[in-house]
C-alpha atoms as a PDB file:
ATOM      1  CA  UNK A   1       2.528  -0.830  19.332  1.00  0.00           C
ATOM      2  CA  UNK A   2       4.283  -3.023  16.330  1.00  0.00           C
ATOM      3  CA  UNK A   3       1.264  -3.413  14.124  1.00  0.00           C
ATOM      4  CA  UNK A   4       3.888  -5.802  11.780  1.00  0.00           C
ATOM      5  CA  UNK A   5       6.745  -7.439  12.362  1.00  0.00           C
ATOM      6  CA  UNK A   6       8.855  -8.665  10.052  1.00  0.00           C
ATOM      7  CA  UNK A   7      11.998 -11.389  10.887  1.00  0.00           C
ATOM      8  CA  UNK A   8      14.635 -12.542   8.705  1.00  0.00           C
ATOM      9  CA  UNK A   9      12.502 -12.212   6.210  1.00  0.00           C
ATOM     10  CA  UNK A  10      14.115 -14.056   2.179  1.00  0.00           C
ATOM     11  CA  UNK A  11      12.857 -14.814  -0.838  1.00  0.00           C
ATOM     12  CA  UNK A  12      14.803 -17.216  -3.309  1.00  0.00           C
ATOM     13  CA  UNK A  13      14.546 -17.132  -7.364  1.00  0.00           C
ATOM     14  CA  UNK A  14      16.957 -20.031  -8.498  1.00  0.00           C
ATOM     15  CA  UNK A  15      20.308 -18.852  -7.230  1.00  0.00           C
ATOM     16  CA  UNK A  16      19.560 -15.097  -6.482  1.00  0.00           C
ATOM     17  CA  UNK A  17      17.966 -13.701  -3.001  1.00  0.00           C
ATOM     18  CA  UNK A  18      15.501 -11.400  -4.051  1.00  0.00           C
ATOM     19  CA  UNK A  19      15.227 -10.712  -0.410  1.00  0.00           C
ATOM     20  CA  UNK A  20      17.814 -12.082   2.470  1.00  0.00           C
ATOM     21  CA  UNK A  21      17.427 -11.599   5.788  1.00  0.00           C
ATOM     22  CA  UNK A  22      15.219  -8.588   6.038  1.00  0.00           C
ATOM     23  CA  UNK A  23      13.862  -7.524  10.030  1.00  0.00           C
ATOM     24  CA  UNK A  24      11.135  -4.534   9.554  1.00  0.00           C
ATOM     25  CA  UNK A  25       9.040  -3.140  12.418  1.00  0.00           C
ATOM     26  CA  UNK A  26       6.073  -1.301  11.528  1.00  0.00           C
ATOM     27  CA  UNK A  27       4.564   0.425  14.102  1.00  0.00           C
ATOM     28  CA  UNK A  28       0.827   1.712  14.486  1.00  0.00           C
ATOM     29  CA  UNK A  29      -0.469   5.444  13.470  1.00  0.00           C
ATOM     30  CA  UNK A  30       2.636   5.341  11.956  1.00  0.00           C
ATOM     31  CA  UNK A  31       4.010   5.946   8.216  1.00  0.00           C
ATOM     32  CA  UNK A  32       6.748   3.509   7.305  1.00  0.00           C
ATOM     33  CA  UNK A  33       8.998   3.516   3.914  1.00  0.00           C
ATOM     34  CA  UNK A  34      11.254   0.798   2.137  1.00  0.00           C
ATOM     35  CA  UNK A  35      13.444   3.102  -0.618  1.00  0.00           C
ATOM     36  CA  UNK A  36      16.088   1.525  -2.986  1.00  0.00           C
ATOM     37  CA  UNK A  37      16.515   1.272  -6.811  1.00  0.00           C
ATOM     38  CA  UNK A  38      15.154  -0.840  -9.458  1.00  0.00           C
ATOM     39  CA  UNK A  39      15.857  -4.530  -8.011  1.00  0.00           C
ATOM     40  CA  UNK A  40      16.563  -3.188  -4.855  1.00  0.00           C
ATOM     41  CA  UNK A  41      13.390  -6.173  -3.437  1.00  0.00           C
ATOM     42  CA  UNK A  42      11.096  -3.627  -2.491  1.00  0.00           C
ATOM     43  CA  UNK A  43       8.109  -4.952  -4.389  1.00  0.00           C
ATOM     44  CA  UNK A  44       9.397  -8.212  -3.735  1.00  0.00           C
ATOM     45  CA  UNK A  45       8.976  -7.278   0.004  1.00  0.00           C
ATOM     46  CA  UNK A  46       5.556  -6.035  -0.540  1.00  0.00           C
ATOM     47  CA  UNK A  47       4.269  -9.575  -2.022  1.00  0.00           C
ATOM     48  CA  UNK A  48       5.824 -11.496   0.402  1.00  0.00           C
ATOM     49  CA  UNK A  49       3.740  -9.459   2.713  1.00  0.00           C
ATOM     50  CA  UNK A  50       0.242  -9.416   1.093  1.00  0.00           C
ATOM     51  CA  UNK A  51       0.730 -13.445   0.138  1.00  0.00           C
ATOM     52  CA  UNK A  52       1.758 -13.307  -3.641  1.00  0.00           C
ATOM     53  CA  UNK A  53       5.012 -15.193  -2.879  1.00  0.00           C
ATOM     54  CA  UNK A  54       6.001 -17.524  -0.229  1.00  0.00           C
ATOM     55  CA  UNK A  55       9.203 -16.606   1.577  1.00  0.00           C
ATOM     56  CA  UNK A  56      12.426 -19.364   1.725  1.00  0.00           C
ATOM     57  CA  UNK A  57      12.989 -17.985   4.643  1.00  0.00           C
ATOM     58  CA  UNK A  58      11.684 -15.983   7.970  1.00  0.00           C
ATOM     59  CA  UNK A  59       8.131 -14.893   8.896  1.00  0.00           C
ATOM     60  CA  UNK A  60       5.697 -12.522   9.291  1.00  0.00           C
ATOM     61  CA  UNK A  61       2.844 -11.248  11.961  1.00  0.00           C
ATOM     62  CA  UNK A  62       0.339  -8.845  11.609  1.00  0.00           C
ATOM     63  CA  UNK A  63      -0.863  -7.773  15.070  1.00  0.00           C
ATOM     64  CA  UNK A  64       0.337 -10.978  16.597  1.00  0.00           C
ATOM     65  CA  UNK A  65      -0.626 -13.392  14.434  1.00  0.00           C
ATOM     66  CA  UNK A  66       1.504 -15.327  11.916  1.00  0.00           C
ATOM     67  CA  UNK A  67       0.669 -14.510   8.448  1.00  0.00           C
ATOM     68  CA  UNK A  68       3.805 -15.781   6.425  1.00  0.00           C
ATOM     69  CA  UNK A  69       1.811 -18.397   4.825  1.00  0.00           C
ATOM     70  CA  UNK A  70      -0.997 -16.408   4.250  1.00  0.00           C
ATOM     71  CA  UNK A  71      -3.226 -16.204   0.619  1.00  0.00           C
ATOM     72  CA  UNK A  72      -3.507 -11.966  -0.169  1.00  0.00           C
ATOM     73  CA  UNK A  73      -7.495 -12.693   0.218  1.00  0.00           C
ATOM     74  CA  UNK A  74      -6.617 -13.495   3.606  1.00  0.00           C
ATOM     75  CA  UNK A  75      -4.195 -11.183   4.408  1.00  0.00           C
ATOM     76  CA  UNK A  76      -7.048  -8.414   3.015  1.00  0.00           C
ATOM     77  CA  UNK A  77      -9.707 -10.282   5.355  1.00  0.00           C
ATOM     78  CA  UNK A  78      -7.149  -9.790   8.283  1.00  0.00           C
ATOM     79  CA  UNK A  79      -7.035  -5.969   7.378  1.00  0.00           C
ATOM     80  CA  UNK A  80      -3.786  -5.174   4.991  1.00  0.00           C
ATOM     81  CA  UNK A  81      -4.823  -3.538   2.110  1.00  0.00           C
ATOM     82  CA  UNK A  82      -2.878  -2.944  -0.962  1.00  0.00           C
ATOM     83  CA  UNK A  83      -2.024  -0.773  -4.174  1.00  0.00           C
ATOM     84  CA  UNK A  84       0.175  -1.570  -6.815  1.00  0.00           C
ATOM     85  CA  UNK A  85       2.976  -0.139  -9.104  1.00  0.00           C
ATOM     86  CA  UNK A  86       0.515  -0.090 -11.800  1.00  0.00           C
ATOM     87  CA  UNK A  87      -3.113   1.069 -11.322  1.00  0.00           C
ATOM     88  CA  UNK A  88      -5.567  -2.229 -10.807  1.00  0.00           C
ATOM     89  CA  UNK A  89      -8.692  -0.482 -11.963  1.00  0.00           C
ATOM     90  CA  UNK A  90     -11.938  -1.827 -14.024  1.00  0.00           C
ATOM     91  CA  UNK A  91     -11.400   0.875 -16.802  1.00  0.00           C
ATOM     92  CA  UNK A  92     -15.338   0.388 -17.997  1.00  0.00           C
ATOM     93  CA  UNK A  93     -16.735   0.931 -14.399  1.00  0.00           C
ATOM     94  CA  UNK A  94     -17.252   4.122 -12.997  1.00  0.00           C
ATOM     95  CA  UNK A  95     -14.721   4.692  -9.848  1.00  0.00           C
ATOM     96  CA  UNK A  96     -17.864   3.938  -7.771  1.00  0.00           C
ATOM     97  CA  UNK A  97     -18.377   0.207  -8.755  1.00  0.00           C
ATOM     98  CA  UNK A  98     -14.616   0.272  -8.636  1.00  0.00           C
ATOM     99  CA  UNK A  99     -14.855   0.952  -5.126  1.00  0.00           C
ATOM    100  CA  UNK A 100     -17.575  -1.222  -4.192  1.00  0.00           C
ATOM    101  CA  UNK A 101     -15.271  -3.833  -5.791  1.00  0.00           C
ATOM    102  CA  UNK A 102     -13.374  -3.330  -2.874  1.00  0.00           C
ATOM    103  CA  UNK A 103     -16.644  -4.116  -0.312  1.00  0.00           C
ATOM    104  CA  UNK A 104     -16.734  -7.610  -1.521  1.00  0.00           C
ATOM    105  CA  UNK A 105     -14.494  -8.879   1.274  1.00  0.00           C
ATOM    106  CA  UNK A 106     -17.016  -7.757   3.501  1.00  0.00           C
ATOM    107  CA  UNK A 107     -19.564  -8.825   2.132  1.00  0.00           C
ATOM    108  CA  UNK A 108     -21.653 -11.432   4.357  1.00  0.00           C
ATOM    109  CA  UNK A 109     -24.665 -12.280   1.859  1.00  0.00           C
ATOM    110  CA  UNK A 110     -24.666 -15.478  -0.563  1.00  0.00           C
ATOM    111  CA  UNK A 111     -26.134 -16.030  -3.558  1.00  0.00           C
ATOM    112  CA  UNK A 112     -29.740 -16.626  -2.204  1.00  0.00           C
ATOM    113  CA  UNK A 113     -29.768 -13.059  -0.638  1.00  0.00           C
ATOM    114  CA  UNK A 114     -28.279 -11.134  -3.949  1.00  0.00           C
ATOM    115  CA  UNK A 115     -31.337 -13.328  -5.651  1.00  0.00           C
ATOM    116  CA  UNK A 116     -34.418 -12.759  -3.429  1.00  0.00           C
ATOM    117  CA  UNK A 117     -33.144  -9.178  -2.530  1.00  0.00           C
ATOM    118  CA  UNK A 118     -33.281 -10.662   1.606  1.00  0.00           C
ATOM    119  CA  UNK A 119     -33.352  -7.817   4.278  1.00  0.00           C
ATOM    120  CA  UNK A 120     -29.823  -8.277   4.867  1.00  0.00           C
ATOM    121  CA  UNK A 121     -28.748  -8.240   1.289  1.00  0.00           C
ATOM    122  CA  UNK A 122     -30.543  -4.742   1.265  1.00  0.00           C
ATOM    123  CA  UNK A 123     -29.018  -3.564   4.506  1.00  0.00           C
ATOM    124  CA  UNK A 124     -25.432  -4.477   3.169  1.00  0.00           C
ATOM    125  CA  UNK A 125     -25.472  -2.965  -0.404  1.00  0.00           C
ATOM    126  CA  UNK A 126     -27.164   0.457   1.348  1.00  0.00           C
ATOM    127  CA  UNK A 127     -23.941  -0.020   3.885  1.00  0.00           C
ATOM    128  CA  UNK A 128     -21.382  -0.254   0.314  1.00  0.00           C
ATOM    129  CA  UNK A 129     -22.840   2.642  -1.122  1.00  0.00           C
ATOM    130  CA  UNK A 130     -22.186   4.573   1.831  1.00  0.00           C
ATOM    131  CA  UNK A 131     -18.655   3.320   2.675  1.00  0.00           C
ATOM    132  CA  UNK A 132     -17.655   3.416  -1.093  1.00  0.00           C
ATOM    133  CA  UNK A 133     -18.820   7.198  -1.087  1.00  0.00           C
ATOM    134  CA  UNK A 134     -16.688   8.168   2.261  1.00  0.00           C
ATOM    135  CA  UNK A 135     -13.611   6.478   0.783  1.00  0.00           C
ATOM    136  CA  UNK A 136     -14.144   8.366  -3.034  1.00  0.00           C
ATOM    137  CA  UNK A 137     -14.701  11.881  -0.762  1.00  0.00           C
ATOM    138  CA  UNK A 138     -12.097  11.055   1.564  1.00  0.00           C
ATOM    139  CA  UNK A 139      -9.457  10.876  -0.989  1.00  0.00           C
ATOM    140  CA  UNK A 140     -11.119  13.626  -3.099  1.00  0.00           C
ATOM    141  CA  UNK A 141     -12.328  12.539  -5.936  1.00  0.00           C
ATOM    142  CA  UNK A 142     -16.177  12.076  -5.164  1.00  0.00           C
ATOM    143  CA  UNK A 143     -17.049  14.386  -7.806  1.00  0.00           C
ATOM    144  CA  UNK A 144     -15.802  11.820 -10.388  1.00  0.00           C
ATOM    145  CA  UNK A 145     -17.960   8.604  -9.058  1.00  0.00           C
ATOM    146  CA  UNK A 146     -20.040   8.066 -11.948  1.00  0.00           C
ATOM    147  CA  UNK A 147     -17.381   8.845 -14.253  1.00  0.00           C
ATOM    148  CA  UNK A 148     -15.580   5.898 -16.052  1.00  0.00           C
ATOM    149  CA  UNK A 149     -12.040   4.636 -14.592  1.00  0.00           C
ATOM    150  CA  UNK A 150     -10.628   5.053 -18.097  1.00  0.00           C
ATOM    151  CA  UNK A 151     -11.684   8.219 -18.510  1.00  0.00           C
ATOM    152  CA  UNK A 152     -10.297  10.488 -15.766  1.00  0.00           C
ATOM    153  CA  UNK A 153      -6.719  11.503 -15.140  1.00  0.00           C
ATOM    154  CA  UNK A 154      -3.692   9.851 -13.466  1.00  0.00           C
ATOM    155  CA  UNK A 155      -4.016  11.419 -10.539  1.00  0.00           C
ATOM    156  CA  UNK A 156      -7.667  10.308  -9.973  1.00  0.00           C
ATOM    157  CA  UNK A 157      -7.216   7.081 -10.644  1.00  0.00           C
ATOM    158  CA  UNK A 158      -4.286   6.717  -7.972  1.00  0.00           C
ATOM    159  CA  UNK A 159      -6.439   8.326  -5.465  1.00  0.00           C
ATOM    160  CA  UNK A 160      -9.227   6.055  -6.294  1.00  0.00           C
ATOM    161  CA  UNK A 161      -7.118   2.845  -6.114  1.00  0.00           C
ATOM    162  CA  UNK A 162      -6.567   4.078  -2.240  1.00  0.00           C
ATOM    163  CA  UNK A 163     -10.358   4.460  -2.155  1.00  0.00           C
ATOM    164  CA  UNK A 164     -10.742   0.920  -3.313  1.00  0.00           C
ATOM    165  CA  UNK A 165      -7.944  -0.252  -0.749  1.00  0.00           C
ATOM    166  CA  UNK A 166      -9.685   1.913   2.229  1.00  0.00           C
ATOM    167  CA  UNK A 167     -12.767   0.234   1.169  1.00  0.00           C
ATOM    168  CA  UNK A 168     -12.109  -2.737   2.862  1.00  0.00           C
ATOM    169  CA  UNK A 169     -11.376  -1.172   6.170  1.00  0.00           C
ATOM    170  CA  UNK A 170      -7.739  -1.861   6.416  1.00  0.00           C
ATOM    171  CA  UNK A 171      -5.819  -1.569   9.417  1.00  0.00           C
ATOM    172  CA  UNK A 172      -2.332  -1.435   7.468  1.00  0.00           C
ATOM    173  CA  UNK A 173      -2.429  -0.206   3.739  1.00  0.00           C
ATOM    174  CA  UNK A 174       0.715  -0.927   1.316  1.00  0.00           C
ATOM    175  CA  UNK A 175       1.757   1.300  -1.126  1.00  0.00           C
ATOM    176  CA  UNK A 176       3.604   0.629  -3.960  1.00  0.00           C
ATOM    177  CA  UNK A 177       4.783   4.055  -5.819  1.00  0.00           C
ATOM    178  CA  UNK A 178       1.654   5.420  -5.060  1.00  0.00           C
ATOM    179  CA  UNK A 179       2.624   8.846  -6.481  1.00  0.00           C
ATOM    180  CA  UNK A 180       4.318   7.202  -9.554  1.00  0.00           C
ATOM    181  CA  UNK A 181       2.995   9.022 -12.799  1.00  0.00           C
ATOM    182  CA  UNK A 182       1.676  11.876 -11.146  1.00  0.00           C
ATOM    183  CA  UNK A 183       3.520  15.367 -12.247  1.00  0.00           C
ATOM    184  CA  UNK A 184       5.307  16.816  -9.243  1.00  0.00           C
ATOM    185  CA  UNK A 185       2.803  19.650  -8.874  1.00  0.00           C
ATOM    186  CA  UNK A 186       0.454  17.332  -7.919  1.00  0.00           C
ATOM    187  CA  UNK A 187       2.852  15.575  -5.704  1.00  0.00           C
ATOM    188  CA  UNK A 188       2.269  17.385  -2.458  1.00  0.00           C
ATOM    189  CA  UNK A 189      -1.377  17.048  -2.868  1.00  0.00           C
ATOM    190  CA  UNK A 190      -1.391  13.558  -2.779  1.00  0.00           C
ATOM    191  CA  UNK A 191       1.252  13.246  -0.349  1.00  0.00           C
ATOM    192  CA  UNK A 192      -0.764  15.053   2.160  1.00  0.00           C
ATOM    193  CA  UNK A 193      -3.511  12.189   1.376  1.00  0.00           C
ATOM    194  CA  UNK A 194      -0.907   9.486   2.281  1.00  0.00           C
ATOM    195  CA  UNK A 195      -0.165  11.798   5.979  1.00  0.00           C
ATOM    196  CA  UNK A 196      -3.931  12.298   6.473  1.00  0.00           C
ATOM    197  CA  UNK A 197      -4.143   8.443   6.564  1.00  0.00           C
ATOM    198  CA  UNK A 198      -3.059   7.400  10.052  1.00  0.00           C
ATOM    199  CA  UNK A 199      -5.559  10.285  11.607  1.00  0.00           C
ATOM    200  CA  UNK A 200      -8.379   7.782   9.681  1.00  0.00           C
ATOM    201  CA  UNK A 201      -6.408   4.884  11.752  1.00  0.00           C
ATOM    202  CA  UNK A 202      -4.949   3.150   8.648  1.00  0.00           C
ATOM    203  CA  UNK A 203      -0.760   2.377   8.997  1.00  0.00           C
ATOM    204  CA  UNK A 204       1.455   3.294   6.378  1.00  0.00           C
ATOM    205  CA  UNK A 205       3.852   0.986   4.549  1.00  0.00           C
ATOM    206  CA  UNK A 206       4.750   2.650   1.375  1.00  0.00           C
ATOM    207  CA  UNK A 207       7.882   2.484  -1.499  1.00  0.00           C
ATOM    208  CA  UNK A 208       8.121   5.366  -3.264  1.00  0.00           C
ATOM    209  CA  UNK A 209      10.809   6.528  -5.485  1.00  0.00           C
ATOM    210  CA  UNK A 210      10.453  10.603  -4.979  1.00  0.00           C
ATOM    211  CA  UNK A 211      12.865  11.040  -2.083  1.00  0.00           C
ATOM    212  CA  UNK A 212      11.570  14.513  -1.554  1.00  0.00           C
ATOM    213  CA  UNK A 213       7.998  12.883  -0.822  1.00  0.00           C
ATOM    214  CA  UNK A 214       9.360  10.222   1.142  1.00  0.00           C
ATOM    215  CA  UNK A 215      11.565  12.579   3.290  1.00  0.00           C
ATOM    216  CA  UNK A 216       8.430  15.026   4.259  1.00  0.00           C
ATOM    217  CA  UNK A 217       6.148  12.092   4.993  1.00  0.00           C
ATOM    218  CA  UNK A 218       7.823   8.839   6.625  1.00  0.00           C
ATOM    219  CA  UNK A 219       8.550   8.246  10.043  1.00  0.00           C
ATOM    220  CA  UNK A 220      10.729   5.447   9.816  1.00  0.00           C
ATOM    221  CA  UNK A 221      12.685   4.488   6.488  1.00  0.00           C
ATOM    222  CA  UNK A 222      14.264   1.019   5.419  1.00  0.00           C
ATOM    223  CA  UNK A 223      16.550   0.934   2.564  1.00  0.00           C
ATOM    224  CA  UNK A 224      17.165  -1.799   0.761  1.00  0.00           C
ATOM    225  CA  UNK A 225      20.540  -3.073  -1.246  1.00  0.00           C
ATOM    226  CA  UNK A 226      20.591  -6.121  -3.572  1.00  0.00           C
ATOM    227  CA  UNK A 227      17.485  -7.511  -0.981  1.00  0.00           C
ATOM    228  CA  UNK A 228      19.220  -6.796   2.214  1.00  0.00           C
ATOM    229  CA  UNK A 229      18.873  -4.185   4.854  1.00  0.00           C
ATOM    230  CA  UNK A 230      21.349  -1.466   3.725  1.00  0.00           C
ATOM    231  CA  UNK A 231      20.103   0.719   6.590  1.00  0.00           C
ATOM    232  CA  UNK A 232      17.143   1.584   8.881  1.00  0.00           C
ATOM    233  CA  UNK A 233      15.538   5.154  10.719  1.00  0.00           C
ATOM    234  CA  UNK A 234      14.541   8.381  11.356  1.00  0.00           C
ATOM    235  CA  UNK A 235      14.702  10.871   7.906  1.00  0.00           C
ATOM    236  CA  UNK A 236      17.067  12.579   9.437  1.00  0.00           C
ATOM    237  CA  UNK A 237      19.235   9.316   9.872  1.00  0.00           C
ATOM    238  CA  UNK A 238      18.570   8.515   6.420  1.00  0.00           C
ATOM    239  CA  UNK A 239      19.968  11.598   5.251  1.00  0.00           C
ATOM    240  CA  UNK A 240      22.945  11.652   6.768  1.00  0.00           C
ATOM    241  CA  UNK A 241      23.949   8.186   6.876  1.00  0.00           C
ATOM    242  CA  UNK A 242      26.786   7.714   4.360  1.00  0.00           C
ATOM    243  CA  UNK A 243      26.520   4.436   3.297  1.00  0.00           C
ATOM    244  CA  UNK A 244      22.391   6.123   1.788  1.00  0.00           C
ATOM    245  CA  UNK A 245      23.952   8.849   0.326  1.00  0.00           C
ATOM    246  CA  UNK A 246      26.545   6.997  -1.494  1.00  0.00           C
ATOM    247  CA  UNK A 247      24.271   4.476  -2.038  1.00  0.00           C
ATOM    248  CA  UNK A 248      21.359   5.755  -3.438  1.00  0.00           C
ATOM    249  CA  UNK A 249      20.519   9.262  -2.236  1.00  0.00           C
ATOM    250  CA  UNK A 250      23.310  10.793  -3.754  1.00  0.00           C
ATOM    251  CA  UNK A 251      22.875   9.005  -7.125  1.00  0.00           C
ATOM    252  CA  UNK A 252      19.236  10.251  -6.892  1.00  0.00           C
ATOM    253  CA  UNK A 253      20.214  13.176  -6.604  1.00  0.00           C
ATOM    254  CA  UNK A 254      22.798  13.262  -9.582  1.00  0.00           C
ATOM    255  CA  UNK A 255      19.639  11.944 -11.788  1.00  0.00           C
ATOM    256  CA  UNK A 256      17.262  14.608 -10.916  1.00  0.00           C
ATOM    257  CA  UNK A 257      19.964  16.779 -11.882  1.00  0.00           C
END
């Protein structure tokens, strides 16, 4: 089932496309990457997405429904999740509030029931406590809850920002370099996270610029040239298509060399 669908998707800044004519399926239970180099559109993609930017051109639905004029609190609402490039936590609040952070869209008591401390109010923050504490021990790092954001390592905090995003019981998460600043032992680690992920019933759409990762995890890849669809399928296809390996996995390859 095509969980989002994507069609002739294009973004415009003054004379340059960011993003032209981009189609994207992303299917459900599945893992789905967009690879490319610096400028390559890929985060550009991702806000277009999640509501940061409005597109000049094409549109997008999320399990049917058109969301290409959608706000990101209401694309989070309608169950796409997101992490970023850089790591949006609270650094003074233990990676427990940071995770009930992520409750709030959720949330269905007001002002008078955080005040008078209603029956619901009660019911609900109980409910947080215990969702917060299955997405910190789901992505391993329970043992750090009370600990402050700005005080544990990289790795923690990138597994806690898919805590937060889990939190608000996505259907489709979107990951932006999740494994960016992590050393490459601890790559495979969290790489296994990012597989263990559809089993928990939460899609896949990553960018990632570790083509090893990417190659071991994603069922479907979409690279992107200058904004546009360079090419589109399997690992396998990716490999070997020679356009890719011209392209970009061949000078990836010549870097990590």
């Amino acid at each position: 089932m095509t969980l989002l669908e994507i069609r002739g998707l294009g973004k415009r800044f003054g004379g340059l496309d960011a993003v032209k004519n981009v189609d994207l399926d992303v299917q459900e239970g599945q893992i789905t990457a967009v690879i490319g180099p610096n400028g390559a559109g890929k985060s550009t993609l991702f806000n277009l997405i999640h509501g940061f930017y409005r597109p000049t051109a094409g549109t997008v639905s999320f399990n049917g429904r058109d969301i290409t004029h959608s706000s990101p609190h209401n694309s989070v609402n309608g169950g796409i999740a997101r992490t970023f490039q850089t790591t949006h936590l609270f650094d003074d609040s233990t990676l427990l509030e940071n995770v009930l952070a992520g409750r709030i869209v959720r949330s269905k008591s007001n002002v008078f029931d955080a005040i008078f401390h209603t029956p619901r109010h009660r019911r609900e923050s109980a409910l947080n406590q215990d969702k917060a504490l299955e997405a910190l021990d789901f992505c391993g790092v329970a043992e750090f809850r009370h600990d402050l954001a700005s005080n544990v390592p990289q790795e923690v905090q990138k597994r806690t920002a898919v805590a937060m995003a889990l939190a608000t019981e996505p259907e489709l998460i979107l990951l932006d370099e999740p494994a960016g600043g992590i050393p490459e032992e601890e790559t495979t680690d969290f790489g296994n996270l990012i597989r263990s992920l559809p089993g928990r019933g939460v899609s896949v759409l990553l960018v990632e610029h570790k083509m090893s990762m990417i190659m071991g995890l994603a069922d479907t890849i979409l690279v992107l040239d200058h904004g546009q669809k360079l090419a589109i399928g399997s690992p396998a296809e990716i490999q070997s298509n020679p356009d890719v390996i011209r392209a970009y996995l061949g000078s990836t390859k010549d870097e990590e060399n």
